[in-house]
C-alpha atoms as a PDB file:
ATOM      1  CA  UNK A   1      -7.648  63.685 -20.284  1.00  0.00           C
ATOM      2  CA  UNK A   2      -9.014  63.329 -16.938  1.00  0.00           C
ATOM      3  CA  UNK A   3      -7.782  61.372 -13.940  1.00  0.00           C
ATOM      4  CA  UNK A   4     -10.744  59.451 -14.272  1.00  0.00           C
ATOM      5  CA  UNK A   5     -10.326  58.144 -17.508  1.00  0.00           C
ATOM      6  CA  UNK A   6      -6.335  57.939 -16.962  1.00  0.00           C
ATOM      7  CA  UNK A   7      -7.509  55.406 -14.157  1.00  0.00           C
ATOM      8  CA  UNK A   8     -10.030  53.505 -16.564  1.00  0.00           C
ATOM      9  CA  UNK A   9      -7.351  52.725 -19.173  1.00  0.00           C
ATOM     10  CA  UNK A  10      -4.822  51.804 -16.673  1.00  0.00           C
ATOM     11  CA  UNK A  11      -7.296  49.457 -15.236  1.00  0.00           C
ATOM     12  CA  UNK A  12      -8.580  47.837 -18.644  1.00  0.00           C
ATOM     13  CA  UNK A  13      -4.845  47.607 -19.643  1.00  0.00           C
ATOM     14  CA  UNK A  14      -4.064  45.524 -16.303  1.00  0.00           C
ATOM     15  CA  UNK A  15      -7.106  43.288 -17.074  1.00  0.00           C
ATOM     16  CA  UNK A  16      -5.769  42.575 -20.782  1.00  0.00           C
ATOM     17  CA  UNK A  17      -2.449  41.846 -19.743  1.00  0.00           C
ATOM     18  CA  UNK A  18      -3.858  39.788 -16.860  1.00  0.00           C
ATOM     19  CA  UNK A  19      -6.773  38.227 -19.238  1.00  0.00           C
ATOM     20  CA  UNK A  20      -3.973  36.742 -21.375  1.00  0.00           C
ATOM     21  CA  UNK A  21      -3.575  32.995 -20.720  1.00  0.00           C
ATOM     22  CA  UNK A  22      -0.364  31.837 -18.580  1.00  0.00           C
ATOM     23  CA  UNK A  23       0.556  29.453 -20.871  1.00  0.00           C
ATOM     24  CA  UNK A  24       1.357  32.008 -23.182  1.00  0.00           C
ATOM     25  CA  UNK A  25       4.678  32.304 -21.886  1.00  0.00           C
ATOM     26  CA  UNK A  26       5.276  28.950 -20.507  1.00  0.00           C
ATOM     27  CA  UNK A  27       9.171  27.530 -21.161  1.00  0.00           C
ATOM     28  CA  UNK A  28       9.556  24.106 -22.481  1.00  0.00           C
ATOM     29  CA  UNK A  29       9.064  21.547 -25.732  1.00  0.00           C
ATOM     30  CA  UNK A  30       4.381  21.794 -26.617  1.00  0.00           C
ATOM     31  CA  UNK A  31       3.908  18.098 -27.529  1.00  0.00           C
ATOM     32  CA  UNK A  32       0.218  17.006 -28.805  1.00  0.00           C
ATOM     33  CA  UNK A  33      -1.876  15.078 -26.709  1.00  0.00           C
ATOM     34  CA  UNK A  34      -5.393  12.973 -27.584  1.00  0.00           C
ATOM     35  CA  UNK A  35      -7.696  15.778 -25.995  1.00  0.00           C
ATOM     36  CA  UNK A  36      -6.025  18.576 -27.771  1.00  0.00           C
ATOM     37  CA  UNK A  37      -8.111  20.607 -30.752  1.00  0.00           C
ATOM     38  CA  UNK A  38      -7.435  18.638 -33.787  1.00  0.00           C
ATOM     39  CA  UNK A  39      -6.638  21.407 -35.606  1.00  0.00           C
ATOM     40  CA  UNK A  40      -3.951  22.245 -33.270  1.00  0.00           C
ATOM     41  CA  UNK A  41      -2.284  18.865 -33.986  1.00  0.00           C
ATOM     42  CA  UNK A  42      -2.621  19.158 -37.462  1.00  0.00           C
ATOM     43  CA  UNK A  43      -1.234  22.750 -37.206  1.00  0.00           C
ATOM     44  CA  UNK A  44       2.061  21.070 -34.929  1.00  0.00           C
ATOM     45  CA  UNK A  45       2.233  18.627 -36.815  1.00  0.00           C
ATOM     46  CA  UNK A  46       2.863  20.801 -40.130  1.00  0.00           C
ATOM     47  CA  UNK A  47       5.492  23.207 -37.923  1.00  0.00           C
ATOM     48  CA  UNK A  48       7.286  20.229 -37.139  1.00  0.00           C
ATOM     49  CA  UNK A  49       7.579  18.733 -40.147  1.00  0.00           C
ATOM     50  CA  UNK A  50       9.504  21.673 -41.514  1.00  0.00           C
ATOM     51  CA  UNK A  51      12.159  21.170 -39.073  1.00  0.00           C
ATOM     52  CA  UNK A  52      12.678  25.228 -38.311  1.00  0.00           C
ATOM     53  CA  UNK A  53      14.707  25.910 -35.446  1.00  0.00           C
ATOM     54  CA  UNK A  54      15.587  29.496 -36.104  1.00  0.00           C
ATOM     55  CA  UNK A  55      12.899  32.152 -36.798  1.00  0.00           C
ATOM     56  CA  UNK A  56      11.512  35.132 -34.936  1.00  0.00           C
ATOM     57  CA  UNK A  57       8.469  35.906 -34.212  1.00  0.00           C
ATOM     58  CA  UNK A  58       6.106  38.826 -33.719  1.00  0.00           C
ATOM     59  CA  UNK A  59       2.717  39.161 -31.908  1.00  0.00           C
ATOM     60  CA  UNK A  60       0.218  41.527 -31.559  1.00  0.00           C
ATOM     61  CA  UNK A  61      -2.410  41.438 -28.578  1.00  0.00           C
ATOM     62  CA  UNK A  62      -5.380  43.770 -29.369  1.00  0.00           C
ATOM     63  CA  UNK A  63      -8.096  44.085 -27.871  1.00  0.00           C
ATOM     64  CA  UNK A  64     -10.266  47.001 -25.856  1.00  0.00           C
ATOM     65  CA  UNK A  65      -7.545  48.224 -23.880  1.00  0.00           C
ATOM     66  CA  UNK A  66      -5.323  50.783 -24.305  1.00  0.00           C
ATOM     67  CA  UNK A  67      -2.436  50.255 -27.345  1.00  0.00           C
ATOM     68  CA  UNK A  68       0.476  46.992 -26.773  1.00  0.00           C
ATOM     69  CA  UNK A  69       3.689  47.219 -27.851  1.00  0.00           C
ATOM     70  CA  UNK A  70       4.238  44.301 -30.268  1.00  0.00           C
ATOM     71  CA  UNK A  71       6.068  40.970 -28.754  1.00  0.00           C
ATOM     72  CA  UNK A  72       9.132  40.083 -30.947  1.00  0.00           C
ATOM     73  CA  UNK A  73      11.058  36.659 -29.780  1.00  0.00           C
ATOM     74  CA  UNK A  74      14.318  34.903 -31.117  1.00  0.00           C
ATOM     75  CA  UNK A  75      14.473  31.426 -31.407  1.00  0.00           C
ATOM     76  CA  UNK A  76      17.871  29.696 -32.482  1.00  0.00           C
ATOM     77  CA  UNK A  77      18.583  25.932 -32.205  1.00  0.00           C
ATOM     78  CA  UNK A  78      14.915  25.409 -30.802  1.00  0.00           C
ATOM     79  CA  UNK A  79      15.582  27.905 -27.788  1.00  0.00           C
ATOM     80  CA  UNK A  80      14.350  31.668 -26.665  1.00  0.00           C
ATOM     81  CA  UNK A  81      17.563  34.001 -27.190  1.00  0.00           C
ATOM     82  CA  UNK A  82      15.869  37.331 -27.264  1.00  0.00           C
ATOM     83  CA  UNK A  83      12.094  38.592 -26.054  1.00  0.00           C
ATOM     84  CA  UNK A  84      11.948  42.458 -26.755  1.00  0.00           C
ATOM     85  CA  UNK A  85       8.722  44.629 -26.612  1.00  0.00           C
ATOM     86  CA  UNK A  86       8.972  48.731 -27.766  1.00  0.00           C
ATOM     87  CA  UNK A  87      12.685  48.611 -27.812  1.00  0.00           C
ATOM     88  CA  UNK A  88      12.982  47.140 -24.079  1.00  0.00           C
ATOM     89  CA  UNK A  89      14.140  43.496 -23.469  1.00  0.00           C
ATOM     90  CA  UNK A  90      11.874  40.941 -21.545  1.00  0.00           C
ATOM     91  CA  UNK A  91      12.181  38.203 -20.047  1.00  0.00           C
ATOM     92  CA  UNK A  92      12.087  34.981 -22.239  1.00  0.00           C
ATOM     93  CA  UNK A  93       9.537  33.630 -20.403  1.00  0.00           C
ATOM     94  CA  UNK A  94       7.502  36.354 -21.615  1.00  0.00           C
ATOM     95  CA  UNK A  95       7.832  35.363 -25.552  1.00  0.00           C
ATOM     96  CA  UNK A  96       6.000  33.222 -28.052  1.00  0.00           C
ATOM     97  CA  UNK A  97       8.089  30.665 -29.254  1.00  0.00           C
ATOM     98  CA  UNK A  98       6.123  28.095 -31.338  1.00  0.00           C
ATOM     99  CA  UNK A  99       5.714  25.979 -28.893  1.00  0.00           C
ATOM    100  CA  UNK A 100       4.663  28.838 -26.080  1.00  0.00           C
ATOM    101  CA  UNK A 101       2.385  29.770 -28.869  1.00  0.00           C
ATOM    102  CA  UNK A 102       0.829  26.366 -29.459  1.00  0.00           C
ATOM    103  CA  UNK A 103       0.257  25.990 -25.147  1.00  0.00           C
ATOM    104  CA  UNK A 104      -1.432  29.203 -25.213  1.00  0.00           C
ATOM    105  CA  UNK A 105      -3.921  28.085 -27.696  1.00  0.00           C
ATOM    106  CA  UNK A 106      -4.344  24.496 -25.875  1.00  0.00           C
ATOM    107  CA  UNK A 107      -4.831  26.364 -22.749  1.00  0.00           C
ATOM    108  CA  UNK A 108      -7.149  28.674 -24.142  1.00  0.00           C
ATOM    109  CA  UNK A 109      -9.279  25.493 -26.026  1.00  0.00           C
ATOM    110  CA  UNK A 110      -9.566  24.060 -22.239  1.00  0.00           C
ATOM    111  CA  UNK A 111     -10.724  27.623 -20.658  1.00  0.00           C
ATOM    112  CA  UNK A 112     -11.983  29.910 -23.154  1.00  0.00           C
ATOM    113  CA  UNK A 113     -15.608  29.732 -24.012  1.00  0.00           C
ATOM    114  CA  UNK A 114     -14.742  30.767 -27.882  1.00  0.00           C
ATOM    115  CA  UNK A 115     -11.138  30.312 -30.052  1.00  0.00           C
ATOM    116  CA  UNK A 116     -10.805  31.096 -32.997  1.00  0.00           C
ATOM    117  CA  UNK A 117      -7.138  30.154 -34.857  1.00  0.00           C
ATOM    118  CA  UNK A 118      -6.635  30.968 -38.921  1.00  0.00           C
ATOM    119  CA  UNK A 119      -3.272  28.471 -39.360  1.00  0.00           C
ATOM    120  CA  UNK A 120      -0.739  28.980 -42.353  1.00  0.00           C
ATOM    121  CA  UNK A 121       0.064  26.300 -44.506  1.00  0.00           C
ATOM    122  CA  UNK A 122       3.297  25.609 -42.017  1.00  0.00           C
ATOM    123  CA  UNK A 123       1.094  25.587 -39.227  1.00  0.00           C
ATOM    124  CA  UNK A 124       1.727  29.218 -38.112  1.00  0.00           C
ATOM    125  CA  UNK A 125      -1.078  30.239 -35.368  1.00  0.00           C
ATOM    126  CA  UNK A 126      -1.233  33.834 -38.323  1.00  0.00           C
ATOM    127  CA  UNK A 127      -4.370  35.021 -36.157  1.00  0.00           C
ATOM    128  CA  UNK A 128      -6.009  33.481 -32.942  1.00  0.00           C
ATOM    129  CA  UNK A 129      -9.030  34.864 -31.478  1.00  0.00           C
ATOM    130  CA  UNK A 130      -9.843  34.437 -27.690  1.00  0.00           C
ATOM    131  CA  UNK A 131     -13.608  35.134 -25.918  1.00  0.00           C
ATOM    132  CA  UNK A 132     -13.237  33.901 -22.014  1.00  0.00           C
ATOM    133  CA  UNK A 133     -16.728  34.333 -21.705  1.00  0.00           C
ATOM    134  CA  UNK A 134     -19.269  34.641 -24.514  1.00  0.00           C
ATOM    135  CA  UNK A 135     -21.601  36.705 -22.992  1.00  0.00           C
ATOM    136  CA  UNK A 136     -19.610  39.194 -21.398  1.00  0.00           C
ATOM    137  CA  UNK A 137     -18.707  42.316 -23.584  1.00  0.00           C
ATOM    138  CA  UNK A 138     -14.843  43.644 -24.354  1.00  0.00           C
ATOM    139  CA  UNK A 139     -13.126  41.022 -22.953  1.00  0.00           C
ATOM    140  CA  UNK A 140     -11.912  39.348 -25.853  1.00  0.00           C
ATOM    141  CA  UNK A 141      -8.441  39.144 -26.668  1.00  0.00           C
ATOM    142  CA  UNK A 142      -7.079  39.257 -30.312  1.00  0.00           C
ATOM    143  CA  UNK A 143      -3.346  37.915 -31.445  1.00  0.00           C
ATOM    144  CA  UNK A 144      -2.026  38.364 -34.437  1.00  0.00           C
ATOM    145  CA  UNK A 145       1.330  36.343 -35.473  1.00  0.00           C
ATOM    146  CA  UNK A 146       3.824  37.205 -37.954  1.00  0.00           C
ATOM    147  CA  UNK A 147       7.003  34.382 -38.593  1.00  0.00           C
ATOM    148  CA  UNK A 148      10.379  35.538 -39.841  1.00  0.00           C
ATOM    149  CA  UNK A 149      13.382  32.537 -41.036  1.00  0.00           C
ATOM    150  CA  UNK A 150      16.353  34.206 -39.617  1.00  0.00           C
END
């Protein structure tokens, strides 16, 4: 591999970890608000209605960058406990919670030219596709959600 194409990847990796939105790892309780997606509601809505306050969860970003180390985050009594990424531990602002999960796609709906979210039956975000621009080429960024009951 050349140092030229060492550079490249190191550069499209710091534009997908830069391209992902804020909100993503944003502390705090998502609540629903009249200009959100109504799919996200309904989604929120079904989450909440189960009442589960301890799970884990684990995300995959792909997209045309180099490979990501999956995301896993523990969540006991409604709170971020653990955030760990290929065996290291993060900070917990860096997980994806429900509810940091639910911002990111409201803050995506608000920027993002295209979103695409496939929900679970409990209202699990299990795949969310986001384009920031429709016309540009590689930019999109790809999450894919997996929920564990702990």
């Amino acid at each position: 591999m050349t140092h030229m194409t060492t550079g490249v990847r190191a550069l499209l990796l710091a534009v997908a970890l830069t391209s992902v939105p804020v909100a993503a790892h944003a502390a705090g309780t998502f609540e629903p608000t009249a200009t959100d997606d109504p799919e996200l509601v309904a989604a929120w809505e079904a989450w909440e209605e189960k009442e589960i306050d301890e799970y884990t969860t684990t995300v995959r970003l792909t997209c045309f960058c180099p490979e990501i180390p999956v995301i896993r985050t523990v969540v006991r009594n409604d709170e971020v406990r653990k955030v760990t990424q290929g065996g290291r531990r993060l900070a917990d602002r860096r997980g994806y919670s429900m509810d940091q999960l639910f911002a990111m796609i409201r803050e995506a709906h608000a920027e993002a030219d295209r979103v695409e979210v496939t929900y679970t039956p409990r209202g699990v975000p299990k795949s969310i596709t986001i384009d920031p621009e429709e016309l540009a080429i590689d930019e999109e960024s790809y999450f894919t959600v997996s929920l564990s009951r702990s």
